[in-house]
C-alpha atoms as a PDB file:
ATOM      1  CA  UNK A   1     -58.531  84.007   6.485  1.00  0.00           C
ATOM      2  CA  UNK A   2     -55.061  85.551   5.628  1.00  0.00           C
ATOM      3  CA  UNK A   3     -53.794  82.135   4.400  1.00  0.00           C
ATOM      4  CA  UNK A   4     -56.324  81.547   2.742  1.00  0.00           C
ATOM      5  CA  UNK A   5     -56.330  84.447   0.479  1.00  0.00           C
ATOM      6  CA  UNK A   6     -52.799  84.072   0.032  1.00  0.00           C
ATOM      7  CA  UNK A   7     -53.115  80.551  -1.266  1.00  0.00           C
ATOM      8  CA  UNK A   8     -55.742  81.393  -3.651  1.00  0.00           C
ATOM      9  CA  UNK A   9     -53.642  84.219  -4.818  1.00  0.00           C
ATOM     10  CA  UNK A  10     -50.786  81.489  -5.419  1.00  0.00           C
ATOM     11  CA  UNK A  11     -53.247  78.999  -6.891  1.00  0.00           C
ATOM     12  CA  UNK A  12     -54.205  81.495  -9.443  1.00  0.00           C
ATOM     13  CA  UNK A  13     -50.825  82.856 -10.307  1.00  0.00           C
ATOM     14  CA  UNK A  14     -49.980  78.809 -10.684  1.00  0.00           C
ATOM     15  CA  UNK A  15     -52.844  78.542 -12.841  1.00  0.00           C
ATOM     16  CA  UNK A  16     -52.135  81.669 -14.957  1.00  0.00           C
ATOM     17  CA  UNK A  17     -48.500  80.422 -15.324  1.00  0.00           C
ATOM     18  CA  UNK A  18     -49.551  77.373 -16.536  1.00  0.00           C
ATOM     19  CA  UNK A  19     -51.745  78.431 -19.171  1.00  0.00           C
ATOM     20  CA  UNK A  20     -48.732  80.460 -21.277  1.00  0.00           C
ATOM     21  CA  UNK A  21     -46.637  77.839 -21.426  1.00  0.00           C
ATOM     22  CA  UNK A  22     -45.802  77.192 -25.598  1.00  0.00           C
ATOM     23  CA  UNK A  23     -47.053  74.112 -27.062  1.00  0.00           C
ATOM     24  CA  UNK A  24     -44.481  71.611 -28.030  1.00  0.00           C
ATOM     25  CA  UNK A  25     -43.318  71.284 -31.434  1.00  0.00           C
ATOM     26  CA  UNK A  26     -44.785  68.377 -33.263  1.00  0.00           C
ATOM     27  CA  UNK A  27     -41.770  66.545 -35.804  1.00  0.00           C
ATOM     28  CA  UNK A  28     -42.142  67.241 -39.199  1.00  0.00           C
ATOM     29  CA  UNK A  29     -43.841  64.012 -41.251  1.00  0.00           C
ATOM     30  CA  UNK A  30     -41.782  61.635 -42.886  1.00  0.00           C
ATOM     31  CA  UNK A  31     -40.639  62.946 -46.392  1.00  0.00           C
ATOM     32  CA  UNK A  32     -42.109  61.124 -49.511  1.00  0.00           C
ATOM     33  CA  UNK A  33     -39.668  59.529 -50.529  1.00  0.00           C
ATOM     34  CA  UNK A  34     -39.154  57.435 -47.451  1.00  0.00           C
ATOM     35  CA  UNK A  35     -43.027  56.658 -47.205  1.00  0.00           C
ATOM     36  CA  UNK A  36     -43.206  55.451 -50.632  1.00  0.00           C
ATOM     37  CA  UNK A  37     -41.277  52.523 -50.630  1.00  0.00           C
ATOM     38  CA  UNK A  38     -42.937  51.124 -47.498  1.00  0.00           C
ATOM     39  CA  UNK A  39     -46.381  51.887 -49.214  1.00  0.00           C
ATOM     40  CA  UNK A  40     -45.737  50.080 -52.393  1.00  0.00           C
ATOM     41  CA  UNK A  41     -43.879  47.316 -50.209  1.00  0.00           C
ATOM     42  CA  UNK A  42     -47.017  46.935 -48.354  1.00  0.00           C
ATOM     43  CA  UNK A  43     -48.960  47.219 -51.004  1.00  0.00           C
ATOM     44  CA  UNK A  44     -47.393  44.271 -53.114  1.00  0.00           C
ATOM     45  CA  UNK A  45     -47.626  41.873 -49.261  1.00  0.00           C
ATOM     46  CA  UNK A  46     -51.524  42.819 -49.695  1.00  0.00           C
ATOM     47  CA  UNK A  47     -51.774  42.103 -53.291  1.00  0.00           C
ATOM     48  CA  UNK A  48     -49.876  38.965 -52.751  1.00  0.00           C
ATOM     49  CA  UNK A  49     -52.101  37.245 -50.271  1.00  0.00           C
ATOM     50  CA  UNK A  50     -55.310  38.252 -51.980  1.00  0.00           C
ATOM     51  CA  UNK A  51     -53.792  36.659 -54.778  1.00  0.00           C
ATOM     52  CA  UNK A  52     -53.191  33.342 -52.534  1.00  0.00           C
ATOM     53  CA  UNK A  53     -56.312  33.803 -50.815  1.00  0.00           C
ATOM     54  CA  UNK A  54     -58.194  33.699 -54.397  1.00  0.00           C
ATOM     55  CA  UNK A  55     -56.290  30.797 -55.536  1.00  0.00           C
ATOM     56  CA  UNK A  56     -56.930  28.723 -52.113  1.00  0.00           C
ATOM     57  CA  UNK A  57     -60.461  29.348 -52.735  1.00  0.00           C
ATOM     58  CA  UNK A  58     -60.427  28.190 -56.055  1.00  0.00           C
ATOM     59  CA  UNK A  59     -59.134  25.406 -54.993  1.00  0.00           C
ATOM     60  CA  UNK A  60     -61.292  24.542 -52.668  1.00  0.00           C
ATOM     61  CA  UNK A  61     -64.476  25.070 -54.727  1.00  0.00           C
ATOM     62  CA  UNK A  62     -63.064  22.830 -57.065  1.00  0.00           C
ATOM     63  CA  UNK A  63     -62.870  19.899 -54.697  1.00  0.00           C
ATOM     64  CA  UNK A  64     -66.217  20.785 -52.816  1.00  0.00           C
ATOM     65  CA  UNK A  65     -67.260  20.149 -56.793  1.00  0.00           C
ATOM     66  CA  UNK A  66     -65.317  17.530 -56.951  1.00  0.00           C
ATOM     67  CA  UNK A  67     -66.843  15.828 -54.029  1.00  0.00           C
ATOM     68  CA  UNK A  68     -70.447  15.785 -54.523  1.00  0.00           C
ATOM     69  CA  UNK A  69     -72.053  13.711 -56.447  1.00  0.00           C
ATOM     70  CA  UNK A  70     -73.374  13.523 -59.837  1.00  0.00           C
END
């Protein structure tokens, strides 16, 4: 019965311990002016391949047109 008050005891001073431990700093975010960049560079990528994507489209509702008949 001894031991097992004792271990409780150091179970709860484990526990207690445990609990006031300080969070970990989180890193600050990436500044602006290095996000930027990337943003527009992905941006332009995306704007890009729409751009092809529309055209290959096009294209290919022109010969589906092309191929029927009249």
């Amino acid at each position: 019965m001894n031991k097992s008050i004792l271990l409780a005891t150091l179970l709860a001073a484990v526990a207690l311990t445990a609990c006031g431990k300080k969070a970990e700093e989180v890193p600050a975010a990436a500044p602006a002016a290095v996000v930027a960049p990337v943003v527009a560079e992905a941006a332009s990528a995306a704007a890009s391949a729409a751009d092809g994507m529309a055209s290959a489209a096009t294209g290919a509702m022109d010969a589906a047109s092309a191929a029927m008949p009249k």
